[in-house]
Structures are given as structure tokens and as C-alpha cells.
N, C-alpha and C. Protein backbone atom coordinates (compact mmCIF):
# COMPACT_ATOMS: atom_id res chain seq x y z
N UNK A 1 -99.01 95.71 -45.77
CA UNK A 1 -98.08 95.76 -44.68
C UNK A 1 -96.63 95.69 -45.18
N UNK A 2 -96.15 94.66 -46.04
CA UNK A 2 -94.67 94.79 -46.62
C UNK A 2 -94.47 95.69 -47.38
N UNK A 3 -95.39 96.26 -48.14
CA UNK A 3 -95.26 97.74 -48.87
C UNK A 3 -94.85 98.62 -48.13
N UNK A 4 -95.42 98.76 -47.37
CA UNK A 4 -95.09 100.13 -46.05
C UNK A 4 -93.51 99.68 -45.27
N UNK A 5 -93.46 98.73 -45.25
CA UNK A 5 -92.33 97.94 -44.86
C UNK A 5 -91.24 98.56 -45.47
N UNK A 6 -91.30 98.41 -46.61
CA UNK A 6 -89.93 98.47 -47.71
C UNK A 6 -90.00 99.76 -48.00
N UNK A 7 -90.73 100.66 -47.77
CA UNK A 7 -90.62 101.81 -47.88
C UNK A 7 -90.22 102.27 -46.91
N UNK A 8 -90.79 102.42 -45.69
CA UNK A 8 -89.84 102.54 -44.82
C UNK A 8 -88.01 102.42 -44.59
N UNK A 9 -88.08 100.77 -45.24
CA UNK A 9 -86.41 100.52 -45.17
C UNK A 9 -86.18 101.69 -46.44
N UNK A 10 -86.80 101.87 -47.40
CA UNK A 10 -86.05 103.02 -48.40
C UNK A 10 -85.86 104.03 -47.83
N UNK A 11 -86.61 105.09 -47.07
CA UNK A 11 -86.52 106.44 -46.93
C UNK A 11 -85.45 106.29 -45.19
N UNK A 12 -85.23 104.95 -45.00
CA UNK A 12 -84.29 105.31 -43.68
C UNK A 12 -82.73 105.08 -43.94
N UNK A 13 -82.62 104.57 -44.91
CA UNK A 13 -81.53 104.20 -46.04
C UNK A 13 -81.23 105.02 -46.82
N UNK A 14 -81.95 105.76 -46.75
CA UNK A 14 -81.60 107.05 -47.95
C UNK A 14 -81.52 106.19 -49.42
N UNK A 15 -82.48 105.52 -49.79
CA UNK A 15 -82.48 104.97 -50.85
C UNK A 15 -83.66 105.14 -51.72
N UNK A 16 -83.91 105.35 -52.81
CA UNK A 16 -85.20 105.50 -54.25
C UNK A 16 -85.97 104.81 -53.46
N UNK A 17 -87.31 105.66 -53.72
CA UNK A 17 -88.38 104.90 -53.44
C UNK A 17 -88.65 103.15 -54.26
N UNK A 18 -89.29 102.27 -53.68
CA UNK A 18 -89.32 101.39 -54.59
C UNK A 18 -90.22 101.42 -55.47
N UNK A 19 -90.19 101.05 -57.10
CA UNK A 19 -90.62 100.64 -57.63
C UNK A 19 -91.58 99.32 -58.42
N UNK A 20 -92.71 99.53 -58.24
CA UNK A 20 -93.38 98.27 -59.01
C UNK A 20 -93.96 98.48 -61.05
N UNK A 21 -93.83 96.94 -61.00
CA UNK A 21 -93.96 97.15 -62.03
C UNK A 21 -94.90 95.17 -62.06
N UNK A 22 -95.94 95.25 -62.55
CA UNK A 22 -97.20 94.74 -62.75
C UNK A 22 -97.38 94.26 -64.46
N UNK A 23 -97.45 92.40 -64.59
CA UNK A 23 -97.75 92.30 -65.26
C UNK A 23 -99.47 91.30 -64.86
N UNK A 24 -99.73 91.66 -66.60
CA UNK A 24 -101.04 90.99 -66.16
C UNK A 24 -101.37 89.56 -66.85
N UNK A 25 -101.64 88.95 -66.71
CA UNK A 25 -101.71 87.00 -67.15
C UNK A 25 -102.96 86.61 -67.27
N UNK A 26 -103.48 85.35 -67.96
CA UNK A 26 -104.61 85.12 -67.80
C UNK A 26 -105.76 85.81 -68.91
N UNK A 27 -106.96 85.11 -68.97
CA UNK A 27 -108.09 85.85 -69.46
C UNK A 27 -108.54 87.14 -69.35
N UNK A 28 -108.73 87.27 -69.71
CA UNK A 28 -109.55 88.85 -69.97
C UNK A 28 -110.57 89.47 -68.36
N UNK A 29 -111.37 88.01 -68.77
CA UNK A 29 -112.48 88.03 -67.42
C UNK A 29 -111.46 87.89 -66.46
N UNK A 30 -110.61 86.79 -66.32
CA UNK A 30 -110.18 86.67 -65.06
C UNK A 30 -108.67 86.58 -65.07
N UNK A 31 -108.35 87.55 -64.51
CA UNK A 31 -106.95 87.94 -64.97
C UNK A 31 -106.11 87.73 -63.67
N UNK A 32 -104.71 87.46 -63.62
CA UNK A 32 -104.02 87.11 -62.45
C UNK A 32 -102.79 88.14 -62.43
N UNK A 33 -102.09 88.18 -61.66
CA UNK A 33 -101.07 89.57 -61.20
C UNK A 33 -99.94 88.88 -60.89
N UNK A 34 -99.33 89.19 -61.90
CA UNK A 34 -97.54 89.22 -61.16
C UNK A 34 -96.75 90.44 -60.56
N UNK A 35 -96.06 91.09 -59.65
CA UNK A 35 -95.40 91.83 -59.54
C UNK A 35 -94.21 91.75 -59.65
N UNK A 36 -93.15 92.61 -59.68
CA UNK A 36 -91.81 93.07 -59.85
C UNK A 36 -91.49 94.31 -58.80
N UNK A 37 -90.86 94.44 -57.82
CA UNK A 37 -89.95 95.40 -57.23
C UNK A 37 -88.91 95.57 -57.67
N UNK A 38 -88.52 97.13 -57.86
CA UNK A 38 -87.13 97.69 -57.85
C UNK A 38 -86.39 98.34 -56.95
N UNK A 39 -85.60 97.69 -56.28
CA UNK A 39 -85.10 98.50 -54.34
C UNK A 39 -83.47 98.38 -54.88
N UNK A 40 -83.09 99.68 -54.54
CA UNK A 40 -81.61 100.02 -54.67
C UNK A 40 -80.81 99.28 -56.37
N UNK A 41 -81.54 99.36 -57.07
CA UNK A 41 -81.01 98.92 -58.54
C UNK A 41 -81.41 96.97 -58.43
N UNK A 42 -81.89 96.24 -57.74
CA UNK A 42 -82.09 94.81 -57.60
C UNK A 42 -83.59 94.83 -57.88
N UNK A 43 -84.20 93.67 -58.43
CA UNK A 43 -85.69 93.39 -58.98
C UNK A 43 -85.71 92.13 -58.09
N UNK A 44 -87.55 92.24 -57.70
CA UNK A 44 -87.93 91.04 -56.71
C UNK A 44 -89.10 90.97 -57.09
N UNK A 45 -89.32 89.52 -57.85
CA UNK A 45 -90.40 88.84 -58.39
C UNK A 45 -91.48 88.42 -57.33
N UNK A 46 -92.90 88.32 -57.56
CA UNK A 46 -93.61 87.57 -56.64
C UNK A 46 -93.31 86.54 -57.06
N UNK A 47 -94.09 85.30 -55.79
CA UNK A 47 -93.85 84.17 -56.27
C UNK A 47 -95.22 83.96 -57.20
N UNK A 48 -95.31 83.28 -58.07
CA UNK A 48 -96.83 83.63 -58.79
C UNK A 48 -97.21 84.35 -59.03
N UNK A 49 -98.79 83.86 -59.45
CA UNK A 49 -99.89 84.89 -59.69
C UNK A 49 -100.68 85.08 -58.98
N UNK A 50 -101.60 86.47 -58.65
CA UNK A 50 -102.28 86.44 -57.66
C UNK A 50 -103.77 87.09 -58.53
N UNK A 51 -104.42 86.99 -57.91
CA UNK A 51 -106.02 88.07 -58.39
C UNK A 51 -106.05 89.14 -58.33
N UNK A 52 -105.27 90.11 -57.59
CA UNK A 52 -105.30 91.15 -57.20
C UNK A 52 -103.99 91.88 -57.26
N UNK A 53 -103.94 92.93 -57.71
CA UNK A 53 -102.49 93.43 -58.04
C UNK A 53 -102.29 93.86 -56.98
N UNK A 54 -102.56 94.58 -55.47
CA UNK A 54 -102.24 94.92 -54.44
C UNK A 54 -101.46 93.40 -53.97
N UNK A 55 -102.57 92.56 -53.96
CA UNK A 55 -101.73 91.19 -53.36
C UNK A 55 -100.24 90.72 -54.05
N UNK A 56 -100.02 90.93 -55.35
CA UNK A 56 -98.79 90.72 -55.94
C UNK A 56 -97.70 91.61 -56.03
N UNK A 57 -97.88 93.00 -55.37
CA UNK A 57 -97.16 93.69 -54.96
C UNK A 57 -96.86 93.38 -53.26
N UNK A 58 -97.74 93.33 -52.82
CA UNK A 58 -97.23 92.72 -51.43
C UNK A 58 -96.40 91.59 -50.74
N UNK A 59 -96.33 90.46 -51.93
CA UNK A 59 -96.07 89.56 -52.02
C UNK A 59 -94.50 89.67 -53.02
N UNK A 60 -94.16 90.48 -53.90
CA UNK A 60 -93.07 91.07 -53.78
C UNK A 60 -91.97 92.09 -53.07
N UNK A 61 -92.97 92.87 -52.84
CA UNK A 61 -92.10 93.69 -51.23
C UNK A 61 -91.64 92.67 -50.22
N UNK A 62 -92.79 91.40 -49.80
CA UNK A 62 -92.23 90.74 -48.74
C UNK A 62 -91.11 89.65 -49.40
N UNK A 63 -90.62 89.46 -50.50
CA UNK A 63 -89.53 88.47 -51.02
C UNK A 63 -88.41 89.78 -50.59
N UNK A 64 -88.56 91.07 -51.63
CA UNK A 64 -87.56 92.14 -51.36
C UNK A 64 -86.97 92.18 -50.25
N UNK A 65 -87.83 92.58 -48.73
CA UNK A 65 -87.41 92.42 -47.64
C UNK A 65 -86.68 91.06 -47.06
N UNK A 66 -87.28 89.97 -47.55
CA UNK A 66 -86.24 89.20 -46.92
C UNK A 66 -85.27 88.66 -47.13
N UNK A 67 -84.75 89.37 -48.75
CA UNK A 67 -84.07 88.88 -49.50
C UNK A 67 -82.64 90.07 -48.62
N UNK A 68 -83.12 91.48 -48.99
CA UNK A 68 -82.55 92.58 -47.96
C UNK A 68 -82.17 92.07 -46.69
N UNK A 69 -82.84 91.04 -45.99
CA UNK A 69 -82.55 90.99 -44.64
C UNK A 69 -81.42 89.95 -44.42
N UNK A 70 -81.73 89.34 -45.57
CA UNK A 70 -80.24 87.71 -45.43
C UNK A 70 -79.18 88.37 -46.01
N UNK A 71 -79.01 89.95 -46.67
CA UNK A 71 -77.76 90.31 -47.17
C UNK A 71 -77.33 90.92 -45.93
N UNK A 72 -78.35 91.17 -45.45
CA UNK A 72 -77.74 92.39 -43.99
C UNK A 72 -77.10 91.54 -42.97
N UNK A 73 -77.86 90.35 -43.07
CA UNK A 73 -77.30 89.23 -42.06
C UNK A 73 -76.01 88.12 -42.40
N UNK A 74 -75.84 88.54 -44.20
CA UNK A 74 -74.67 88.04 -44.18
C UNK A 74 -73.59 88.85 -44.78
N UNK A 75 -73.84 89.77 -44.91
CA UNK A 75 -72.37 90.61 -45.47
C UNK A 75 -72.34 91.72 -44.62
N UNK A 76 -73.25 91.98 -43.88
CA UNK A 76 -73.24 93.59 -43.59
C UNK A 76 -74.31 94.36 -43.80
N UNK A 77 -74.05 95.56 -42.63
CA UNK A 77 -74.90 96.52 -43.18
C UNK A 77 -74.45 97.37 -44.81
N UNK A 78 -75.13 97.69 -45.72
CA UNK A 78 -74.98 98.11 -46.74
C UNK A 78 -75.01 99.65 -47.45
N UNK A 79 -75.31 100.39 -46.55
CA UNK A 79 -75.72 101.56 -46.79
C UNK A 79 -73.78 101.97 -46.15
N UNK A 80 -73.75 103.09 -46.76
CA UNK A 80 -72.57 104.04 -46.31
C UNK A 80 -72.68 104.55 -44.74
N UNK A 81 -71.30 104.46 -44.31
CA UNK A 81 -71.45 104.31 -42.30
C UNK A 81 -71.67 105.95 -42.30
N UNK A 82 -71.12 107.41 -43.22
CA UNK A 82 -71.40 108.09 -43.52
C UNK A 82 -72.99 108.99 -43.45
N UNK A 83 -73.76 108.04 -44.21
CA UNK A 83 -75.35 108.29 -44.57
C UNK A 83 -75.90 108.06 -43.34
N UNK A 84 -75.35 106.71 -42.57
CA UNK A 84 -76.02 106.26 -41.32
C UNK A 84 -75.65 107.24 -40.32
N UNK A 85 -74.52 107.62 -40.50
CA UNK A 85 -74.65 108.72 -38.78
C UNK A 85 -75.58 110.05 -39.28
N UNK A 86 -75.40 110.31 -40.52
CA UNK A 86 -76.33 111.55 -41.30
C UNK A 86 -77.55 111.52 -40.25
N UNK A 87 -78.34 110.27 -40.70
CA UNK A 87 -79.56 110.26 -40.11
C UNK A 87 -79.78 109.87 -38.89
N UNK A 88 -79.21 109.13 -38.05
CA UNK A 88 -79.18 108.68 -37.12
C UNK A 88 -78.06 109.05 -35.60
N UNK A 89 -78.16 110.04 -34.96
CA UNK A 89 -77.33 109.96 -33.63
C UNK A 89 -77.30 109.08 -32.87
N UNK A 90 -78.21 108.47 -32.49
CA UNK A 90 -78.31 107.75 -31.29
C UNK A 90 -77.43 106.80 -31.00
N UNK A 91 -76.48 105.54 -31.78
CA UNK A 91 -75.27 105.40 -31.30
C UNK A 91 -74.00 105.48 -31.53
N UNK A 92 -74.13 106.86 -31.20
CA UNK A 92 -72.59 107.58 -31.92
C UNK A 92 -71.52 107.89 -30.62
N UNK A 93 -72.27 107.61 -29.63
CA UNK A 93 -71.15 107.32 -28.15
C UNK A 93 -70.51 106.26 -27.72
N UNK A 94 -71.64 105.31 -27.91
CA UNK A 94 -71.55 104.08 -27.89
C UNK A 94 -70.29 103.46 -29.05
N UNK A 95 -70.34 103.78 -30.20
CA UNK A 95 -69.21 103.57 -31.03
C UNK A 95 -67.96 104.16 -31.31
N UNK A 96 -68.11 105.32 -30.55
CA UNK A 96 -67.23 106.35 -30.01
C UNK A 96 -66.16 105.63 -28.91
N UNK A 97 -67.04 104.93 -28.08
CA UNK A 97 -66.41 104.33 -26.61
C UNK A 97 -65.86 102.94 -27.18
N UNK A 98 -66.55 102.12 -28.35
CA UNK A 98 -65.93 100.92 -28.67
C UNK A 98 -64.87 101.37 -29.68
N UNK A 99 -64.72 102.25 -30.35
CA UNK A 99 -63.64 102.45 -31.23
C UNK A 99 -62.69 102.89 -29.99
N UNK A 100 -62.40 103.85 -29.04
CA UNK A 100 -61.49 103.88 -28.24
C UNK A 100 -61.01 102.76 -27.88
N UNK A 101 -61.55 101.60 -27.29
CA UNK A 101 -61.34 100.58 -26.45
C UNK A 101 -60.70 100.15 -27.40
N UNK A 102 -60.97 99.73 -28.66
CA UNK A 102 -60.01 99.04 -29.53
C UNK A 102 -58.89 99.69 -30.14
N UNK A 103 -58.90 100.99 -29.94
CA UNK A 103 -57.70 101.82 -30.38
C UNK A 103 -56.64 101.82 -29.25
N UNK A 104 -56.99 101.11 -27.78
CA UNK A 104 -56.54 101.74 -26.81
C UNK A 104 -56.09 102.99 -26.11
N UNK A 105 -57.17 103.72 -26.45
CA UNK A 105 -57.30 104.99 -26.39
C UNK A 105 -58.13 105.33 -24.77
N UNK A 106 -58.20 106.46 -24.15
CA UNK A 106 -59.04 107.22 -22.85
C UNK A 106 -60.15 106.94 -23.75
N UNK A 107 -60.86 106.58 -22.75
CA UNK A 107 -62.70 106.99 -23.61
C UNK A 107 -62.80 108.45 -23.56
N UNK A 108 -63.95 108.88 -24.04
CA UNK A 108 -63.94 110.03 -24.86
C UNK A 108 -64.34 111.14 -23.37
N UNK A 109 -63.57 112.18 -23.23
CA UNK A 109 -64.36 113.03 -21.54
C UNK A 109 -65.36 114.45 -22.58
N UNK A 110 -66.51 114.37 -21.81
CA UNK A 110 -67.43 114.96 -22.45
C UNK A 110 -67.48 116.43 -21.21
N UNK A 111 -67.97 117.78 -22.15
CA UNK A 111 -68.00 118.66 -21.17
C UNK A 111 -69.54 119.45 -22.05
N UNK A 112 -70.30 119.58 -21.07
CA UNK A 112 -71.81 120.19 -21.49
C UNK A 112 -71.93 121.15 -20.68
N UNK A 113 -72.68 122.07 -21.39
CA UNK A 113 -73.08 123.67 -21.03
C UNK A 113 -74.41 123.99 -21.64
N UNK A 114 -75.25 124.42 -20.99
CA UNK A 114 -76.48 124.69 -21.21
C UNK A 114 -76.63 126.05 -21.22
N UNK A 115 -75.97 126.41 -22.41
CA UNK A 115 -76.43 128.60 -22.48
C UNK A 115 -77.74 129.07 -22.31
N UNK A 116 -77.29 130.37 -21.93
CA UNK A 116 -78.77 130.91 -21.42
C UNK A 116 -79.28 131.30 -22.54
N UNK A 117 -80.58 131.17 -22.48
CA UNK A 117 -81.78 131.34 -23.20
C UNK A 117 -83.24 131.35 -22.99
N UNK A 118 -83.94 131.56 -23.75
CA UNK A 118 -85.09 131.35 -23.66
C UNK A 118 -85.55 129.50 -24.18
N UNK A 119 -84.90 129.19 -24.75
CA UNK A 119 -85.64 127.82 -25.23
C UNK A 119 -84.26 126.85 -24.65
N UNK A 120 -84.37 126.27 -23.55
CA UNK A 120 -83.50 125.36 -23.05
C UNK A 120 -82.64 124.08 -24.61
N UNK A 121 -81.37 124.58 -24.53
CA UNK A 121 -80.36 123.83 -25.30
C UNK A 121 -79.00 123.22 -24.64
N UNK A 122 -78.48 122.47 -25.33
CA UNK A 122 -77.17 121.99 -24.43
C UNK A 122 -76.03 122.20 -25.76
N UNK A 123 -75.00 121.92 -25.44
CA UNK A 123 -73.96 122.35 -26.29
C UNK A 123 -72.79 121.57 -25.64
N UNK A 124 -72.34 120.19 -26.32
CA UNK A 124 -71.46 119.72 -25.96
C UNK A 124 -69.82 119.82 -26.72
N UNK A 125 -68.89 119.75 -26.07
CA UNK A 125 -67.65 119.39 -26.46
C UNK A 125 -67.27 117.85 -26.37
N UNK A 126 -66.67 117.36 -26.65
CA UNK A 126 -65.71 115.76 -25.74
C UNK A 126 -63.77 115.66 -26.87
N UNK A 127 -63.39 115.38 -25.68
CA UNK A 127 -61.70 115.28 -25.79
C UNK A 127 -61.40 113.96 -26.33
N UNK A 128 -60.85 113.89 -27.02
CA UNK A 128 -60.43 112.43 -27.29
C UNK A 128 -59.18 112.29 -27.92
N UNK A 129 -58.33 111.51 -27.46
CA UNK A 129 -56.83 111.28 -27.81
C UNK A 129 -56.17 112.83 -27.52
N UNK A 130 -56.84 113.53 -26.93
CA UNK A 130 -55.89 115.31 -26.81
C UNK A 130 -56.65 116.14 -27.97
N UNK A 131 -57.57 115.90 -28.54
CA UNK A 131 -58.80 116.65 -29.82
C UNK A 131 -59.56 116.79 -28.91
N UNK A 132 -60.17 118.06 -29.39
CA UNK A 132 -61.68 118.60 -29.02
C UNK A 132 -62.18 118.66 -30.34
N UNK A 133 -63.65 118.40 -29.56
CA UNK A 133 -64.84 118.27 -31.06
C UNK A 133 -65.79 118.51 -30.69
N UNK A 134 -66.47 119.79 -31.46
CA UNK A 134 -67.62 120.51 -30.79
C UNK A 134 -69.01 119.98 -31.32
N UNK A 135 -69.66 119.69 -30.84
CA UNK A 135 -71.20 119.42 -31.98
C UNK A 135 -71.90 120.37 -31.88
N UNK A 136 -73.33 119.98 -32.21
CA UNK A 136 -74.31 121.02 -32.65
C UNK A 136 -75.27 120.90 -31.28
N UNK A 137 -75.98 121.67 -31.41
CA UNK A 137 -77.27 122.33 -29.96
C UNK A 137 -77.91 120.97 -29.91
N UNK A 138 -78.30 120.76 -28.85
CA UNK A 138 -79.26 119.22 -28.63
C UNK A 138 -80.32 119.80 -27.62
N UNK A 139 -81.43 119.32 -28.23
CA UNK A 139 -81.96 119.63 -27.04
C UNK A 139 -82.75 118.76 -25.23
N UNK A 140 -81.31 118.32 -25.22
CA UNK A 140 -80.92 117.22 -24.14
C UNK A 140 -79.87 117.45 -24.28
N UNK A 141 -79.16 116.53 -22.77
CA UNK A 141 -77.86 116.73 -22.54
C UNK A 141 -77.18 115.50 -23.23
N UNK A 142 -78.25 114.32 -23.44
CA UNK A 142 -77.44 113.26 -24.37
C UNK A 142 -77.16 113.38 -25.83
N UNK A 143 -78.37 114.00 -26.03
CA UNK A 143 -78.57 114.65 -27.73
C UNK A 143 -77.11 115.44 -28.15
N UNK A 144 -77.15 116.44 -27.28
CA UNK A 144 -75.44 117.41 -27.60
C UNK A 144 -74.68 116.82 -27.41
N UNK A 145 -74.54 115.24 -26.60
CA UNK A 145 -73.37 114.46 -26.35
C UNK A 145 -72.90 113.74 -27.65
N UNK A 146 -74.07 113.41 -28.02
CA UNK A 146 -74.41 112.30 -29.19
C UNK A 146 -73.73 113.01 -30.52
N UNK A 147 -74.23 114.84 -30.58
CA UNK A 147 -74.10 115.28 -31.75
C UNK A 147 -72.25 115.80 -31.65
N UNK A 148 -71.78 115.79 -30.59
CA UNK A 148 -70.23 116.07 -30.68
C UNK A 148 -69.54 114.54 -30.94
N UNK A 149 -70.33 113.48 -30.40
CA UNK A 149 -69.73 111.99 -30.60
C UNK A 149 -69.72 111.47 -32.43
N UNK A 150 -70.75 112.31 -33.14
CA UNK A 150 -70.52 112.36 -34.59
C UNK A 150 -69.83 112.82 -34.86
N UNK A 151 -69.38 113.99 -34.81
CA UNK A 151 -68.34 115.21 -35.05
C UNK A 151 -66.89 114.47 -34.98
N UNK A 152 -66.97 113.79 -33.76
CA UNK A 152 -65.43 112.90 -33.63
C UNK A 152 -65.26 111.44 -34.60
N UNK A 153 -66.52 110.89 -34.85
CA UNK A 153 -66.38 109.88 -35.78
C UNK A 153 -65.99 110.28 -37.37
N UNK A 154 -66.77 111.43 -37.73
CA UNK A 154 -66.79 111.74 -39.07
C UNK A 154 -64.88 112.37 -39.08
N UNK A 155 -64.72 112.52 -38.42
CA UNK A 155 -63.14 112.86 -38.53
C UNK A 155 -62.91 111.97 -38.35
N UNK A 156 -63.60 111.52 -37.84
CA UNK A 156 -62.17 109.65 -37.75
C UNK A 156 -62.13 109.15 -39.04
N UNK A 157 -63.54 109.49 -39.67
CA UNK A 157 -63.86 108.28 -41.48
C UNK A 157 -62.63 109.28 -42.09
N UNK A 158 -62.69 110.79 -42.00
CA UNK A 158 -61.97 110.95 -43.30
C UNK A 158 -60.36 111.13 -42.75
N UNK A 159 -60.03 110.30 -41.85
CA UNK A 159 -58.46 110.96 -41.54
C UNK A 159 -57.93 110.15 -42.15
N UNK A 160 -56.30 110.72 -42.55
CA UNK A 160 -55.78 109.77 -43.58
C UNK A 160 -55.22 108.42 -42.64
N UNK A 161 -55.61 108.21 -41.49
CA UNK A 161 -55.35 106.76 -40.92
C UNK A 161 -56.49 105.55 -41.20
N UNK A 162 -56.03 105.09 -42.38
CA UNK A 162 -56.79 103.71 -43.19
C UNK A 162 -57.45 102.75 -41.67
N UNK A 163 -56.54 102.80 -40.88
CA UNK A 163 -56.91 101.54 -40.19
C UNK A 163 -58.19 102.36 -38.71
N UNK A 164 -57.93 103.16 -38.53
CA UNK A 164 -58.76 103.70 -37.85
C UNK A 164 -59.83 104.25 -38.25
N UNK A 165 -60.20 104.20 -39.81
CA UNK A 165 -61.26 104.28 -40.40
C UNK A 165 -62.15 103.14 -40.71
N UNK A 166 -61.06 102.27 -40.52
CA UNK A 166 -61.80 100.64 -41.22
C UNK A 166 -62.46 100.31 -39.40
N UNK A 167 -61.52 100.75 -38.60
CA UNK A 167 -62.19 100.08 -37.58
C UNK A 167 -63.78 100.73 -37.36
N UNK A 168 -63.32 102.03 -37.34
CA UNK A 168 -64.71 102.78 -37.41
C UNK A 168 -65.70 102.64 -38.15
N UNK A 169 -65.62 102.22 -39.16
CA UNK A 169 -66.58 101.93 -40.50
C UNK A 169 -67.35 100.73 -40.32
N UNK A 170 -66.71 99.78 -39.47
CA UNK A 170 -67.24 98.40 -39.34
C UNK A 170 -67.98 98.26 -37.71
N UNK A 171 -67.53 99.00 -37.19
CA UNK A 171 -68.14 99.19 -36.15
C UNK A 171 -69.76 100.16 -36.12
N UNK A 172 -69.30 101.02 -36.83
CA UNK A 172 -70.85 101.64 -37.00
C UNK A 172 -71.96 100.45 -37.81
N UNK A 173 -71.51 100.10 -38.93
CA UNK A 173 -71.78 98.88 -39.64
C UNK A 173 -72.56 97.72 -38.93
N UNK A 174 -71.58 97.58 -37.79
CA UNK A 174 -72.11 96.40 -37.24
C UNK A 174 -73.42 96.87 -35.93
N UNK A 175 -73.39 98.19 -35.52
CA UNK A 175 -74.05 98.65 -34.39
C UNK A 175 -75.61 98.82 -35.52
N UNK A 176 -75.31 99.48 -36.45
CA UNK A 176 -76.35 99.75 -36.73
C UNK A 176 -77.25 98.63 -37.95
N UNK A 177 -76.32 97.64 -38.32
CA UNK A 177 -77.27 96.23 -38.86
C UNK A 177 -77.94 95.74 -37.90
N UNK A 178 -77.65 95.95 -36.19
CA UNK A 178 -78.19 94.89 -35.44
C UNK A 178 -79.81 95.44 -35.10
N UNK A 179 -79.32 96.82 -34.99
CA UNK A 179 -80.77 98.19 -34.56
C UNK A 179 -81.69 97.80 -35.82
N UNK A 180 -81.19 98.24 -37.25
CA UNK A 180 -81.98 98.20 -38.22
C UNK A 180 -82.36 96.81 -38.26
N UNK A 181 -82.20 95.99 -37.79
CA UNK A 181 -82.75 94.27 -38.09
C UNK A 181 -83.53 94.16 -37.35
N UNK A 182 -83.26 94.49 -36.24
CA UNK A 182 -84.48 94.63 -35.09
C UNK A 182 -85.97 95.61 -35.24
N UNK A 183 -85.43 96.74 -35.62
CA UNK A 183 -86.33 97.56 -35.94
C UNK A 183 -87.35 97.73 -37.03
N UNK A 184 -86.69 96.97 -38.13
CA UNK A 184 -87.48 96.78 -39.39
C UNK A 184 -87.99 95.19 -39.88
N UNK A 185 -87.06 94.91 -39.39
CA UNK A 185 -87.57 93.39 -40.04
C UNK A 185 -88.49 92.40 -39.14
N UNK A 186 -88.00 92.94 -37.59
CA UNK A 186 -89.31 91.98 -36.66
C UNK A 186 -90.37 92.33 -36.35
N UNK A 187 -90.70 93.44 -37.56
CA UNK A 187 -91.96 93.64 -37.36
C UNK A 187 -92.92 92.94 -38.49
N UNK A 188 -92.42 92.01 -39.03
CA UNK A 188 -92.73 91.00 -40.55
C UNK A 188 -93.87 90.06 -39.35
């Protein structure tokens, strides 16, 4: 179960699969298992020895993870705010609408159009500060909302305004440590 665990947190992180590495202790006849994980360049020992090398890998994935989970809970999310909207839309309005509020800015006015076709798509714009920012086809009307609400963040990371990047950076940061903590770790 923590194997699948930590793999999971790797491939949603955009991070190396993890690595084990297995030593063996003990007699010949009866031999005991230590494991070692390698997650994002950091090593996580089991505690002990176990009988079974599945069990001493499991028993290192679950130190890994919760060792991962007290950094997330005390420094931050860790992955690049960048990588995280990569993979993830879903709250890119939502941080869209809290970066306005703190910029004192209009929240963002969204305009959707559903072109004709054969396979139903939406295609959003949204205005913000006097910018338009187009996203990509969704296929929902929140999805195309979501994918123009990236479009306006990722210009926000690279504009040369330091402080409206930091706000943005920490805000995605903080939206998405709370999702990923929830989502990965309470399922331990």
C-alpha cells in the first residue's frame, strides 16, 4: 500500500520513480531485510529488519511519505508552481480570483463560446487588469475557463513584476499543498 503510495506522489510531482535498494542481514537460513528509498535525491531507511523484503520496502516508502508530508506541512509545497499548473487545472480560477483580490484588482470577466462542431468544445477568453488571455478547447465550460485561468497565471510567473509573481507562486503553493495533503496522504 505505501509503495503505490509514493509512487503515486512521484508520477503527480513529476518526480523519478522511487528507488529501492535492499540489504540483506542475518543467516543464510534466516535472513532479515532492510530497505532504503530514493525519492527526489533524499534516502529513507526502514526502521529495522524485517523477513520479507516486500515488508522492508513498505516500511520504507511509509517513513518516505511521512517524512514528505511534515516537509509539505512545514515549508511548503515543493515541487515548482510551474510543473503544478502543467498537470493540474482545476484550481487555476480559484487562484486567479485570490491573486486579484490581493492585487486589488476586478476579478477576472470570463467570455465562453462553444464553436460549432461535431464533438461539443468550449473555448474560453477572461480579461484581467485590461489583458485578454485565450486558453485551450475544454471540453466543459469550466475546463476552457480553467485552461484560459492558466494562461493568465503563467504570464503572471514570468512577468518582470517580482512581487506579483511571488504572490502568485505562493498562492498556487499554498492551494495546492492543501489538495495534495488531502489527496495523498489521508489515504495512509
Amino acid at each position: 500500500m505505501y509503495k503505490s503510495r509514493l509512487q503515486e506522489y512521484t508520477q503527480k510531482s513529476c518526480l523519478r520513480p522511487p528507488v529501492y535498494t535492499i540489504v540483506k542481514e542475518g543467516a543464510g537460513h534466516s535472513p532479515n531485510f532492510r530497505a532504503t528509498v530514493l525519492v527526489d535525491g533524499k534516502k529513507y531507511a526502514s526502521e529495522g529488519t524485517f523477513q520479507r523484503r516486500k515488508s522492508a520496502e513498505h516500511n520504507a516508502a511509509m517513513i518516505a511519505l511521512q517524512s514528505i508530508q511534515n516537509k509539505m506541512n512545514n515549508d511548503g509545497y515543493p515541487i515548482n508552481p510551474k510543473s503544478i499548473l502543467n498537470e493540474d487545472t482545476t484550481l487555476c480560477k480559484s487562484i486567479l480570483n485570490e491573486y486579484a483580490l490581493k492585487m486589488h484588482l476586478e476579478h477576472p470577466a470570463y467570455y465562453t463560446v462553444q464553436p460549432q462542431g461535431l464533438i461539443p468544445v468550449f473555448a474560453s477568453t477572461l480579461v484581467l487588469n485590461g489583458v485578454n488571455y485565450t486558453g485551450g478547447r475544454g471540453r466543459k465550460k469550466k475546463d476552457a475557463e480553467q485552461l484560459a485561468a492558466r494562461v493568465a497565471i503563467l504570464h503572471i510567473l514570468d512577468s518582470a513584476d517580482s512581487a506579483s509573481a511571488t504572490i502568485t507562486s505562493e498562492t498556487i503553493k499554498s492551494k495546492y499543498r492543501d489538495v495534495r495533503a488531502a489527496s495523498v496522504f489521508l489515504k495512509f
